[in-house]
N, C-alpha and C. Protein backbone atom coordinates (compact mmCIF):
# COMPACT_ATOMS: atom_id res chain seq x y z
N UNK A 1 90.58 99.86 118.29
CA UNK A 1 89.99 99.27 119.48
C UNK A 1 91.06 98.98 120.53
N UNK A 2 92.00 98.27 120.11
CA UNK A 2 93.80 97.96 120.94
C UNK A 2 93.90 99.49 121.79
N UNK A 3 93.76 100.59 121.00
CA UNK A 3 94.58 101.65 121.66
C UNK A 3 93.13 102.05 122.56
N UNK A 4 92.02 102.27 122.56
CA UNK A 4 90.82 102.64 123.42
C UNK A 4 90.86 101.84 124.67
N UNK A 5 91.31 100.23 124.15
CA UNK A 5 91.26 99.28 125.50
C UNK A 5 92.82 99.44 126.54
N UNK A 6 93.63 99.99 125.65
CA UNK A 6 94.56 99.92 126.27
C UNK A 6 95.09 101.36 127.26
N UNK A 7 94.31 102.31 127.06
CA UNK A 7 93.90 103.77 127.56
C UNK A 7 93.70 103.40 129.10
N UNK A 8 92.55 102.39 129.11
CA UNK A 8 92.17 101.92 130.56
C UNK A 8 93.57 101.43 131.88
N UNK A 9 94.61 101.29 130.88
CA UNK A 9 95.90 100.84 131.46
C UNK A 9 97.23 102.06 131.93
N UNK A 10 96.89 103.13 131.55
CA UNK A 10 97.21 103.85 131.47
C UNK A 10 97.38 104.68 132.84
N UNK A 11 98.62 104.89 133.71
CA UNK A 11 99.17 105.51 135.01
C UNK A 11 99.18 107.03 135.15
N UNK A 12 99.09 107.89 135.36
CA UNK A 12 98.37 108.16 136.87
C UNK A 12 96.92 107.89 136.69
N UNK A 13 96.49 108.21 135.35
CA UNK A 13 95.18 108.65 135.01
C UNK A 13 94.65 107.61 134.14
N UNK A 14 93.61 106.86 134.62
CA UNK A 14 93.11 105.88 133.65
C UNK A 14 92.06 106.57 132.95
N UNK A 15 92.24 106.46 131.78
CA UNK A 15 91.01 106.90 130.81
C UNK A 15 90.10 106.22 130.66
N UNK A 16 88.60 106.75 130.33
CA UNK A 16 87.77 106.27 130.22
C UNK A 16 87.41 106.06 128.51
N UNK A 17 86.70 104.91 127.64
CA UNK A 17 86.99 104.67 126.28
C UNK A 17 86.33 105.51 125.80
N UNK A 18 85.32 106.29 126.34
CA UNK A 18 84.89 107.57 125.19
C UNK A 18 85.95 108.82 125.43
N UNK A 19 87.12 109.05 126.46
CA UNK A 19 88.16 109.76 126.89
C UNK A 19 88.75 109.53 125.65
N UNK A 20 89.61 107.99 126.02
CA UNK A 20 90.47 107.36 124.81
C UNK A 20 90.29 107.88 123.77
N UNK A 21 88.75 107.60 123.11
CA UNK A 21 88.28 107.99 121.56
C UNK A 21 88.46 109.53 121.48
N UNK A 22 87.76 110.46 122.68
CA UNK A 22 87.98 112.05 122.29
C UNK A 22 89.53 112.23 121.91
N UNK A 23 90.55 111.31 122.61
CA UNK A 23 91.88 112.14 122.62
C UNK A 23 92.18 111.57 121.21
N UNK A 24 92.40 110.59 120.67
CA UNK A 24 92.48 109.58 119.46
C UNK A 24 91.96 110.83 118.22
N UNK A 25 90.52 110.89 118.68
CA UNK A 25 89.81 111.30 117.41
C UNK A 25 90.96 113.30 117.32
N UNK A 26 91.14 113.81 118.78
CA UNK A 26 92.09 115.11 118.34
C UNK A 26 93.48 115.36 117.75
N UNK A 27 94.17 113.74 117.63
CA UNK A 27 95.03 113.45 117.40
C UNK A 27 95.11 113.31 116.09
N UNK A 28 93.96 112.32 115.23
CA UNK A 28 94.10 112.62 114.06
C UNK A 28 93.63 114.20 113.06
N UNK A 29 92.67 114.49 114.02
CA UNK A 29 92.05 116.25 113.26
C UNK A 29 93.23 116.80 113.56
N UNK A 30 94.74 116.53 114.18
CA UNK A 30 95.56 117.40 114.52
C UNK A 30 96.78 117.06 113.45
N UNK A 31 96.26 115.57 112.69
CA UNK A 31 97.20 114.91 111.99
C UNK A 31 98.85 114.50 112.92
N UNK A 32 98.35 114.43 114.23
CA UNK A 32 99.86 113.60 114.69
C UNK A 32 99.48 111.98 114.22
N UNK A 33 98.38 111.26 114.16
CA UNK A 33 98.06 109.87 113.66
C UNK A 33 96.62 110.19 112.73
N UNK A 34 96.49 109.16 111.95
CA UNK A 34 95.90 108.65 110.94
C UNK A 34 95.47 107.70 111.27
N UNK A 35 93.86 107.61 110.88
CA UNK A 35 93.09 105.83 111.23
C UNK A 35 92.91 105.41 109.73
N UNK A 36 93.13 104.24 109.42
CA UNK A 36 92.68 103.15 108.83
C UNK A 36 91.45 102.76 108.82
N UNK A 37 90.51 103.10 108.31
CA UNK A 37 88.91 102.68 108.34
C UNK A 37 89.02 100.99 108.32
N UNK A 38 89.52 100.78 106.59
CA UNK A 38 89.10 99.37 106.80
C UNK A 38 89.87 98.13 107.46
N UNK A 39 91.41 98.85 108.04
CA UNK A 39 91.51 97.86 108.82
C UNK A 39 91.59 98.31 110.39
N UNK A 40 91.01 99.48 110.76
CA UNK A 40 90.74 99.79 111.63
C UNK A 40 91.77 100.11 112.54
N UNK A 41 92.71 100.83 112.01
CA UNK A 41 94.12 100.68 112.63
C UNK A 41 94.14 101.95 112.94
N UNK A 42 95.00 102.58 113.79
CA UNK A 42 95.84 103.87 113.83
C UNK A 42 97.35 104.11 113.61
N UNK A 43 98.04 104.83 112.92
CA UNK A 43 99.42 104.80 112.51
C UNK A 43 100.02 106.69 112.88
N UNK A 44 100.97 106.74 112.79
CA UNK A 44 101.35 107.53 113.00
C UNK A 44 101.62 108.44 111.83
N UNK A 45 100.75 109.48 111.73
CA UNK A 45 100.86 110.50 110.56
C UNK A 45 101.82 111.48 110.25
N UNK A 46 102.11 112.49 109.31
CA UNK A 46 102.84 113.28 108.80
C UNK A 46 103.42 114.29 109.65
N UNK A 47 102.47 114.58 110.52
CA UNK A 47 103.11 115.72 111.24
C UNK A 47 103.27 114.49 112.67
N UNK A 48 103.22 113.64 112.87
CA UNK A 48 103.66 112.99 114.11
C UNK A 48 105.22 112.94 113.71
N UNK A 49 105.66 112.15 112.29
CA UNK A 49 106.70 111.75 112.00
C UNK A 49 107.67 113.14 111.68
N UNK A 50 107.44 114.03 111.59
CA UNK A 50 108.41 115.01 111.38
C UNK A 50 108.58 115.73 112.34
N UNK A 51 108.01 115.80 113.79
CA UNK A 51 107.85 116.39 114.66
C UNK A 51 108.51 115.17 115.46
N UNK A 52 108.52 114.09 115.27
CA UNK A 52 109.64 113.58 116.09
C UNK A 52 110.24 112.76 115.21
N UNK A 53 110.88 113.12 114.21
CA UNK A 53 112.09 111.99 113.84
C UNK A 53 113.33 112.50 114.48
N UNK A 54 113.72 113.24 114.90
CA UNK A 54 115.04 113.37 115.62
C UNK A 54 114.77 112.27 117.20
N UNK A 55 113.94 112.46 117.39
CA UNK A 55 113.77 110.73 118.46
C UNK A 55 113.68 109.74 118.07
N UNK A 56 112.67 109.73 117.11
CA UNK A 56 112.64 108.15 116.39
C UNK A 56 114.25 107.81 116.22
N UNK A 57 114.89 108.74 115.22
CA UNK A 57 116.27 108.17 115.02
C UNK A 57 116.99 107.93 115.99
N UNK A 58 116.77 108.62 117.24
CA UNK A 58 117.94 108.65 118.08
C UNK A 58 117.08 107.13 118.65
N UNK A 59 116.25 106.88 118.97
CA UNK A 59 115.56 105.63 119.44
C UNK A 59 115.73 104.20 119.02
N UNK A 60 115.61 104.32 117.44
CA UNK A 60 115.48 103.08 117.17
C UNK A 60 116.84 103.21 115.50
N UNK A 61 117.60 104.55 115.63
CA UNK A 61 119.05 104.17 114.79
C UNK A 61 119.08 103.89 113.13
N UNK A 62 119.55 102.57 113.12
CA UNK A 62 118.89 102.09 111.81
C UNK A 62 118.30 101.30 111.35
N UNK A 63 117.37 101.14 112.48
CA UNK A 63 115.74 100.49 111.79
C UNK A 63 114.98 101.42 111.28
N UNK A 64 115.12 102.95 111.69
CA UNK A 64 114.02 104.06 110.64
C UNK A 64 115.19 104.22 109.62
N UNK A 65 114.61 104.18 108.39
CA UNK A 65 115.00 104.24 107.53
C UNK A 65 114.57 105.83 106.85
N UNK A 66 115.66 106.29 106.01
CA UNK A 66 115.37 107.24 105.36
C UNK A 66 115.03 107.29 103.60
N UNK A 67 114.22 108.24 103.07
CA UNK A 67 113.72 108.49 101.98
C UNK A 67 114.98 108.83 101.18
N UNK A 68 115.04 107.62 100.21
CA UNK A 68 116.65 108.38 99.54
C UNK A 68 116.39 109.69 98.52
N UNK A 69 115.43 110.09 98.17
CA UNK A 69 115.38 111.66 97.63
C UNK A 69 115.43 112.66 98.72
N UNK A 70 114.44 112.94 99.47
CA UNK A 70 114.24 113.67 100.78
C UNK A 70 115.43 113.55 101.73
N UNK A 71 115.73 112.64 102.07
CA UNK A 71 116.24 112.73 103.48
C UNK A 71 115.52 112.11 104.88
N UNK A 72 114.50 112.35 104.86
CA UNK A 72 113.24 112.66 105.91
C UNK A 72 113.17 110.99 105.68
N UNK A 73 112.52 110.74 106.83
CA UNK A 73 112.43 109.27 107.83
C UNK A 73 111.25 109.07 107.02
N UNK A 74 110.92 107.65 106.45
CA UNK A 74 109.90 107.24 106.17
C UNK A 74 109.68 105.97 106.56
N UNK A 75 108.42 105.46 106.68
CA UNK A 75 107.84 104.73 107.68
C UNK A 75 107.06 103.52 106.58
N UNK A 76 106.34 104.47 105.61
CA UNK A 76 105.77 103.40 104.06
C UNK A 76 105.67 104.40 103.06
N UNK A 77 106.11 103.33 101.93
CA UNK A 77 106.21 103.84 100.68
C UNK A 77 106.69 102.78 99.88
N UNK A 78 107.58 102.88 98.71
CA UNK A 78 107.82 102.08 97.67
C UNK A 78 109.32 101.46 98.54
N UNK A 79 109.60 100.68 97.90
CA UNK A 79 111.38 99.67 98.06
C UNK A 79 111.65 99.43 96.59
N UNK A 80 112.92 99.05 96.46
CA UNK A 80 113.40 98.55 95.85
C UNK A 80 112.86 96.92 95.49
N UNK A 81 112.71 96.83 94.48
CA UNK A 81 112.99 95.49 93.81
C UNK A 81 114.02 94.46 93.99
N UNK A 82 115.25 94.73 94.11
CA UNK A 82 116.05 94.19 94.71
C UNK A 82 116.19 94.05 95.97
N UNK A 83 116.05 92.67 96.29
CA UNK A 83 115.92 92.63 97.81
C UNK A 83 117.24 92.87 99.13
N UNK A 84 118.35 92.83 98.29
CA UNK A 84 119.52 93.21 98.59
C UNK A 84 119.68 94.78 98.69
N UNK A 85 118.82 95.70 97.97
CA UNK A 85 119.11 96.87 98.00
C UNK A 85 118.17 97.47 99.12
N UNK A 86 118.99 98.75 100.27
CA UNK A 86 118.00 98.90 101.00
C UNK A 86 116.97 100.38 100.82
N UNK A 87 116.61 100.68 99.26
CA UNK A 87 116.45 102.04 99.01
C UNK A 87 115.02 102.20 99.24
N UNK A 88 114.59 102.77 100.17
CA UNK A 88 112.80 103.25 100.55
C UNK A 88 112.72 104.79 100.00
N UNK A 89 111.66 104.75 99.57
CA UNK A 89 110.96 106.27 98.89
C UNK A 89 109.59 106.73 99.21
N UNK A 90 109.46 107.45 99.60
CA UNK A 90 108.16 108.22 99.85
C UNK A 90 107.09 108.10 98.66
N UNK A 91 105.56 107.52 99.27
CA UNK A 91 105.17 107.48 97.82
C UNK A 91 105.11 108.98 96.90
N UNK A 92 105.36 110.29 97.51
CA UNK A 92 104.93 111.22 97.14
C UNK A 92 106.10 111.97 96.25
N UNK A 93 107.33 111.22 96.78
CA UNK A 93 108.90 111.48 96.39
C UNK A 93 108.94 110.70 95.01
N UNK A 94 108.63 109.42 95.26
CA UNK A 94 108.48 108.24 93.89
C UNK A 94 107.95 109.23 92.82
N UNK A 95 106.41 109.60 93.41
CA UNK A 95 105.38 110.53 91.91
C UNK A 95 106.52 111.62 91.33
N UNK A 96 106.86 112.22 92.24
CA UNK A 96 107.74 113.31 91.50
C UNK A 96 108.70 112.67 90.81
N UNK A 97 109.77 111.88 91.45
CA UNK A 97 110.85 111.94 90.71
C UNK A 97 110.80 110.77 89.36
N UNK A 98 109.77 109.96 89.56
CA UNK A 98 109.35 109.02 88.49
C UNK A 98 108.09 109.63 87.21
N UNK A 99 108.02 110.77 87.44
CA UNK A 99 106.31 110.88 87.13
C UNK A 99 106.80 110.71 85.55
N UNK A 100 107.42 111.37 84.66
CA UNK A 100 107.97 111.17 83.64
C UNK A 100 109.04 110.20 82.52
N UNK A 101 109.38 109.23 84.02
CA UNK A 101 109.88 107.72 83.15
C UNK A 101 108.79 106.80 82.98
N UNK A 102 109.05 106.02 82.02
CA UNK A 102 108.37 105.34 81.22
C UNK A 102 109.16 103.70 81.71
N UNK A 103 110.63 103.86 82.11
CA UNK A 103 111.19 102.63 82.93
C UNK A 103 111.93 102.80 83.75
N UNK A 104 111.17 103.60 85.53
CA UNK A 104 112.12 103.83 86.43
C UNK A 104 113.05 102.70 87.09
N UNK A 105 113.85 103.25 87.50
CA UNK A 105 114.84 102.00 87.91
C UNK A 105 115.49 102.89 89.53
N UNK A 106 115.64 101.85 90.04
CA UNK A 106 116.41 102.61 91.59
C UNK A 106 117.31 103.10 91.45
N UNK A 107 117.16 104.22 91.79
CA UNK A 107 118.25 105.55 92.30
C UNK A 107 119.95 104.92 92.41
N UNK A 108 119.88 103.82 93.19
CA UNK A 108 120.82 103.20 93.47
C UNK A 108 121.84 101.81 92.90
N UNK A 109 120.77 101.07 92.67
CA UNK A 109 121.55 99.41 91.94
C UNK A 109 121.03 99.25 90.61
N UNK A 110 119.99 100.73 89.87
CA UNK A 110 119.36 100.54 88.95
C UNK A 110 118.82 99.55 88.41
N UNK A 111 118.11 98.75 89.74
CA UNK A 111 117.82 97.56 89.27
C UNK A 111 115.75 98.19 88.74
N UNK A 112 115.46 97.45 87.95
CA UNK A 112 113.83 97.77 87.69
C UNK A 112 113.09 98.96 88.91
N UNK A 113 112.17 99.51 88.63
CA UNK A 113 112.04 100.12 89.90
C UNK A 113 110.26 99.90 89.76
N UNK A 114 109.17 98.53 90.38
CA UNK A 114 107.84 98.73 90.67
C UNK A 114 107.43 99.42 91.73
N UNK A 115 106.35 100.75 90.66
CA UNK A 115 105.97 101.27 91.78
C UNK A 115 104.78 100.52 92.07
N UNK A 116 104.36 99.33 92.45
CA UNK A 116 103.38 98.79 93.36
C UNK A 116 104.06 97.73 94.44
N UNK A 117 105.73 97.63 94.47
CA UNK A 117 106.55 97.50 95.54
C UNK A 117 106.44 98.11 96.45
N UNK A 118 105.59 98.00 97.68
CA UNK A 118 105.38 98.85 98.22
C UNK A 118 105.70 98.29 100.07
N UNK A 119 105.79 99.01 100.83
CA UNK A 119 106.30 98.41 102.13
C UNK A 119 105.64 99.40 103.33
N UNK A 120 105.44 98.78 104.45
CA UNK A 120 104.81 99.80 105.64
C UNK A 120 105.19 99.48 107.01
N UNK A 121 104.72 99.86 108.29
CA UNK A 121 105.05 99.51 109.03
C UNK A 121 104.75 98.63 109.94
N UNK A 122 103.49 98.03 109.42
CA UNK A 122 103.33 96.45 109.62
C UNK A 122 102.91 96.51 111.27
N UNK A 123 101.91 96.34 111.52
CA UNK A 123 100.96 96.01 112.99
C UNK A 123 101.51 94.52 113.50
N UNK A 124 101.15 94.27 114.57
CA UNK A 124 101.31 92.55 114.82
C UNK A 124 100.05 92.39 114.71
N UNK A 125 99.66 91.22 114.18
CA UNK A 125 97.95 90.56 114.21
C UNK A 125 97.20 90.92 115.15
N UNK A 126 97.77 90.84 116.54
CA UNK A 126 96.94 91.13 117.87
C UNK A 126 96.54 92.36 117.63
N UNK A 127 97.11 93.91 116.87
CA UNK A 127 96.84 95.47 117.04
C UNK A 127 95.82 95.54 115.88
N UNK A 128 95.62 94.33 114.79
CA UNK A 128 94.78 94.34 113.82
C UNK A 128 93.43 93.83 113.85
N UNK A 129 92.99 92.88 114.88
CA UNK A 129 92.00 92.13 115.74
C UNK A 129 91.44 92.49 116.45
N UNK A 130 90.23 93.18 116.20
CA UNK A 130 89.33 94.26 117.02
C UNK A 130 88.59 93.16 118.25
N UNK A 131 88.68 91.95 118.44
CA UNK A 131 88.74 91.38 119.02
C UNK A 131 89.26 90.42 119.96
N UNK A 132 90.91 90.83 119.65
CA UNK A 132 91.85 90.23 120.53
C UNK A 132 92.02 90.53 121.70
N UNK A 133 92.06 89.55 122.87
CA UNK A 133 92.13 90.08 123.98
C UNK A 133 93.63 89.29 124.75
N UNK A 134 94.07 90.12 125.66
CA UNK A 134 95.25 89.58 126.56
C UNK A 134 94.53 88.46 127.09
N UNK A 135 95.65 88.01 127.71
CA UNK A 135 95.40 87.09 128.71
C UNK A 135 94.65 87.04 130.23
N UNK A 136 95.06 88.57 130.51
CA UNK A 136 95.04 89.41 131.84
C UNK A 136 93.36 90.02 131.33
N UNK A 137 93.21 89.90 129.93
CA UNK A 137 91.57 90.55 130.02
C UNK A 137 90.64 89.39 129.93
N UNK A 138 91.44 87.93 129.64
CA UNK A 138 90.34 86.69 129.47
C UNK A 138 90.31 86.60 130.77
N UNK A 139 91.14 86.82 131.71
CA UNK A 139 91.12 86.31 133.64
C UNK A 139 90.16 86.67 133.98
N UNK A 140 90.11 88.33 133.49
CA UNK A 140 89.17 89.32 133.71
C UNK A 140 87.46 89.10 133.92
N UNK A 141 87.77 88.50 132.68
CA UNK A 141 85.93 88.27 132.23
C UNK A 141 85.70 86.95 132.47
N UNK A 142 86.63 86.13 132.87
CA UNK A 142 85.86 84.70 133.50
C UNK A 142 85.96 84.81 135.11
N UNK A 143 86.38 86.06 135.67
CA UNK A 143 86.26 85.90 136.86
C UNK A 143 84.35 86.87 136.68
């Protein structure tokens, strides 16, 4: 709902919210983003993230973190147990390279390794609140 309302804000060309939704809804049939049914979210999907992690990295450095099997930028998946350790894994990297231990442990500080440790990229409350509105949209509707 955040990204449909926020379409309307949008320079040269303001979109209209069934616009918003057509471009949204080609975005995920195109897999650059992924929606969240039940929390109603949109995130950035598989082919968004590999089609631009050479920006992401150059953008935001070392806050994207990389998949210590792969290489490749991951966004959610498993962590480490140790909260000191900074090792993120793809959940799809984890299946493989764990599928056959019986007591994985991190790649790295071999400390325990749960795979229901799991980590993502975390919305702010306001992008999760199909009813949150700015300030500039409460002005709006009491004028």
């Amino acid at each position: 709902m955040t990204a449909i309302r926020l379409a309307s804000k949008i320079t040269p060309t303001n979109l209209t919210s069934k616009e918003a939704q057509e471009v949204l809804d080609q975005l995920v049939k195109e897999k650059w983003l992924a929606f969240e049914l039940e929390k109603g979210v949109y995130y950035i999907d598989t082919r968004g993230i590999a089609e631009l992690q050479g920006y992401l990295r150059e953008q935001y450095g070392e806050a994207m973190k990389e998949c210590t099997f792969c290489l490749d930028v991951v966004t959610m998946g498993e962590c480490c147990t140790n909260t000191n350790c900074n090792v993120r894994i793809h959940k799809y990297c984890a299946e493989s390279q764990f599928k056959n231990a019986t007591n994985p442990v991190c790649p790295a500080c071999t400390a325990p390794w749960s795979r229901t440790n799991t980590f993502g990229l975390g919305l702010p409350e306001t992008a999760m609140n199909p009813d949150y509105q700015s300030e500039e949209e409460e002005e709006e509707e009491d004028q």
